[in-house]
Protein backbone atom coordinates (compact mmCIF):
# COMPACT_ATOMS: atom_id res chain seq x y z
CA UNK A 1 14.07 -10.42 -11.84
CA UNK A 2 14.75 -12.55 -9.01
CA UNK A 3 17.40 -10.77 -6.35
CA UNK A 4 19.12 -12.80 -3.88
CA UNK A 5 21.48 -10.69 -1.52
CA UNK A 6 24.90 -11.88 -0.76
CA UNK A 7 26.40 -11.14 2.42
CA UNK A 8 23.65 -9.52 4.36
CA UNK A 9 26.53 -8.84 7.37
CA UNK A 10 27.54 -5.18 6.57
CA UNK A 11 27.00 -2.83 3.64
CA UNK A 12 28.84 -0.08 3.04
CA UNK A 13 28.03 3.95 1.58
CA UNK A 14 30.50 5.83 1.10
CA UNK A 15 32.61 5.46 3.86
CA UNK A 16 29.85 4.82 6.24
CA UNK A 17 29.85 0.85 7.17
CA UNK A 18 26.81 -0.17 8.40
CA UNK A 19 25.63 -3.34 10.69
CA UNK A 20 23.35 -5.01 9.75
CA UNK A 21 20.13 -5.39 12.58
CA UNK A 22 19.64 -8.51 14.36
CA UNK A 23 16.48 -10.18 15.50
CA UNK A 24 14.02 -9.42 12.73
CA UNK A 25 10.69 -10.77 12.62
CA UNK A 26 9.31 -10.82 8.86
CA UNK A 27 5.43 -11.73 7.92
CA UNK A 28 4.10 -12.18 4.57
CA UNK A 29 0.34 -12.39 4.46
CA UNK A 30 -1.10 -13.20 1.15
CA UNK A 31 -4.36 -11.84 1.28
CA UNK A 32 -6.05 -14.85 1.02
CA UNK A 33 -5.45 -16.01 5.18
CA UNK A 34 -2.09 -17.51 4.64
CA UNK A 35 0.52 -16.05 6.17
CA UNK A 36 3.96 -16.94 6.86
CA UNK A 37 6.30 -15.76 9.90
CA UNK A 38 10.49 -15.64 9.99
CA UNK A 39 12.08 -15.24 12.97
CA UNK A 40 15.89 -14.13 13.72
CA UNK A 41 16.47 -12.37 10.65
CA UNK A 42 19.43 -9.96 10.57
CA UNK A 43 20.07 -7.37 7.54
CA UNK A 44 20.68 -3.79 6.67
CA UNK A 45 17.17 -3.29 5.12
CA UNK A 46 14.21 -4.21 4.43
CA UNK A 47 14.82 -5.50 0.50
CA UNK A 48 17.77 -7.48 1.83
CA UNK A 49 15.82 -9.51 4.84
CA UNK A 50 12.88 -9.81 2.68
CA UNK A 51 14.82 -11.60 -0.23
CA UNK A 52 17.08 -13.49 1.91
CA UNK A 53 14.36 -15.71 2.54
CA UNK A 54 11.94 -15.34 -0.23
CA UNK A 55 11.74 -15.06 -4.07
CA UNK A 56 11.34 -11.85 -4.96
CA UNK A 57 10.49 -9.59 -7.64
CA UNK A 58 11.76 -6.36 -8.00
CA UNK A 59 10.99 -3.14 -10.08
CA UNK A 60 13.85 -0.68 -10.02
CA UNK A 61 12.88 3.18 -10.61
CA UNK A 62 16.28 4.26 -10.70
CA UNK A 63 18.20 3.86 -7.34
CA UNK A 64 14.71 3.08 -5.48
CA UNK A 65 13.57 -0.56 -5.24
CA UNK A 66 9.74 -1.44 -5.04
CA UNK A 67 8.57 -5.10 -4.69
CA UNK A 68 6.15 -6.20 -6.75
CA UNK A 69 5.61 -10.05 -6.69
CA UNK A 70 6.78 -12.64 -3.85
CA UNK A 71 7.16 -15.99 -3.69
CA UNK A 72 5.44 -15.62 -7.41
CA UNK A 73 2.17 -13.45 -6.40
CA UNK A 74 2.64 -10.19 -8.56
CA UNK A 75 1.29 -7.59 -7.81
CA UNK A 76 -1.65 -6.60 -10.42
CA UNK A 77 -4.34 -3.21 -11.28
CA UNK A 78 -4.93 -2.16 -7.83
CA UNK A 79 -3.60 -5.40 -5.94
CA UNK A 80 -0.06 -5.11 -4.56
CA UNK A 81 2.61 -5.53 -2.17
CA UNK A 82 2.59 -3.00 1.04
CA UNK A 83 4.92 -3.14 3.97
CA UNK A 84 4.47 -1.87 7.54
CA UNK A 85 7.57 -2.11 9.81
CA UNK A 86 6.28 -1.74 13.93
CA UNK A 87 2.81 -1.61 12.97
CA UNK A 88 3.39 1.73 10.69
CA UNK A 89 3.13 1.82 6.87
CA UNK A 90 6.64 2.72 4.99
CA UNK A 91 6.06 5.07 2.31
CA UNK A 92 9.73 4.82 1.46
CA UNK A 93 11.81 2.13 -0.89
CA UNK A 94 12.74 -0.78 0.60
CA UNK A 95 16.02 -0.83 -0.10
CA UNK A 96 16.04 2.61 1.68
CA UNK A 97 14.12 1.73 4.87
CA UNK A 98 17.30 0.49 7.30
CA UNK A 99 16.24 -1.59 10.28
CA UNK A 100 17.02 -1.55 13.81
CA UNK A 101 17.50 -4.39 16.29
CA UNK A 102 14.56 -6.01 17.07
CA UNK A 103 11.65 -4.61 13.94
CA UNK A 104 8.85 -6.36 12.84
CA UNK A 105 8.02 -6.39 9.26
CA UNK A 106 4.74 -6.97 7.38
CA UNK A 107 4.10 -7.80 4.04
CA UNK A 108 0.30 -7.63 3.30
CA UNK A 109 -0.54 -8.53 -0.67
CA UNK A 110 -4.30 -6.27 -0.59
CA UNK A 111 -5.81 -3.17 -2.71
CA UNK A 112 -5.62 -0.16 -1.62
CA UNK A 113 -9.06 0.31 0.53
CA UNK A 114 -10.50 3.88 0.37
CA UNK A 115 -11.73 5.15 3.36
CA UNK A 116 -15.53 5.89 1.93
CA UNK A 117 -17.66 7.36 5.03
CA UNK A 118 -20.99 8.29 4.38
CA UNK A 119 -21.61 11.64 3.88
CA UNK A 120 -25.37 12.77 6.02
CA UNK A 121 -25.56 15.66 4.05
CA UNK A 122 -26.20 13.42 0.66
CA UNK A 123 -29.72 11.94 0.70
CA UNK A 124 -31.23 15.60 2.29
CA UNK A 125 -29.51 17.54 -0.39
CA UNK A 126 -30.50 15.04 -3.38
CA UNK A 127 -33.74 15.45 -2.16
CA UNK A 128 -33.78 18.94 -1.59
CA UNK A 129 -32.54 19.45 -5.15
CA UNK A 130 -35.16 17.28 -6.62
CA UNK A 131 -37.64 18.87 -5.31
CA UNK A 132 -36.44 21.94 -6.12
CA UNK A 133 -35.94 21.03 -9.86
CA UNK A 134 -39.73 19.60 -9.69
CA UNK A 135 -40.60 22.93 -8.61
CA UNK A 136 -38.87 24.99 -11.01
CA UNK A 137 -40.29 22.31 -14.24
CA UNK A 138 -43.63 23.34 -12.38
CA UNK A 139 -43.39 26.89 -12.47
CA UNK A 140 -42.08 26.85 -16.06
CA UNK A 141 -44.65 24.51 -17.32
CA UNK A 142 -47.66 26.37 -15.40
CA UNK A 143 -46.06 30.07 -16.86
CA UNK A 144 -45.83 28.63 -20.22
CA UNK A 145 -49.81 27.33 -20.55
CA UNK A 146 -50.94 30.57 -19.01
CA UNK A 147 -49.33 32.68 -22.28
CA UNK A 148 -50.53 29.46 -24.79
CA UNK A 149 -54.04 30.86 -24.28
């Protein structure tokens, strides 16, 4: 489903009216080194400045909005769409992240990365528990002959 916003001026919950924040910067990076800047973007969130200048794709889990394809890149398996807005990852829907005057927001298409660090306990203990199983076959076998004769 493609979603394009009208009016990205004001929007209003409740009786709350909202303004909409001015001077947004938007990047998209693709994961593949392009990457695309807007400047001067104004909106109440950050669904409705990222689809008032790009195709998006949407997947709606009840009232929460999740992006999952732009400008025709869907996410797929691991590989998706994650946004950062001032250099911090959002963790929230992006219809329900509101903007301020002035925010940056990043679009990176990637995988999530594990952290893996190396654990310097691994190779001592696999080889401490080698040897250990070496000696116990040992043991066993050398018990075992001794009641064979």
């Amino acid at each position: 489903m493609l979603l394009g916003l009208i009016s990205p001026a004001h929007a209003q919950t409740s009786s709350e009216v909202i303004t909409a924040a001015e001077g947004i910067s938007l990047t998209i990076d693709f994961g593949n080194e392009t990457i695309t800047d807007y400047v001067d973007l104004n909106g109440t969130n950050v669904l409705e400045v990222t689809s008032s200048v790009l195709d998006v794709e949407i997947q709606w889990f009840g009232p929460l909005a999740y992006i999952k394809g732009i400008e025709g890149l869907i996410g797929e398996g691991e590989y998706g769409w994650q946004y950062w807005v001032n250099g911090e990852f959002a963790s929230i829907a992006v219809n329900l992240y509101s903007l301020e005057d002035g925010d940056t927001v990043l679009w990176r298409y990637s995988s999530p990365d594990p952290v893996t660090q190396a654990d310097p306990t691994f190779i001592p203990g696999v080889i401490i528990t080698a040897a250990s199983g070496f000696g116990f076959i040992a043991i066993v076998y050398i018990q075992s002959t001794r009641r064979i004769r």
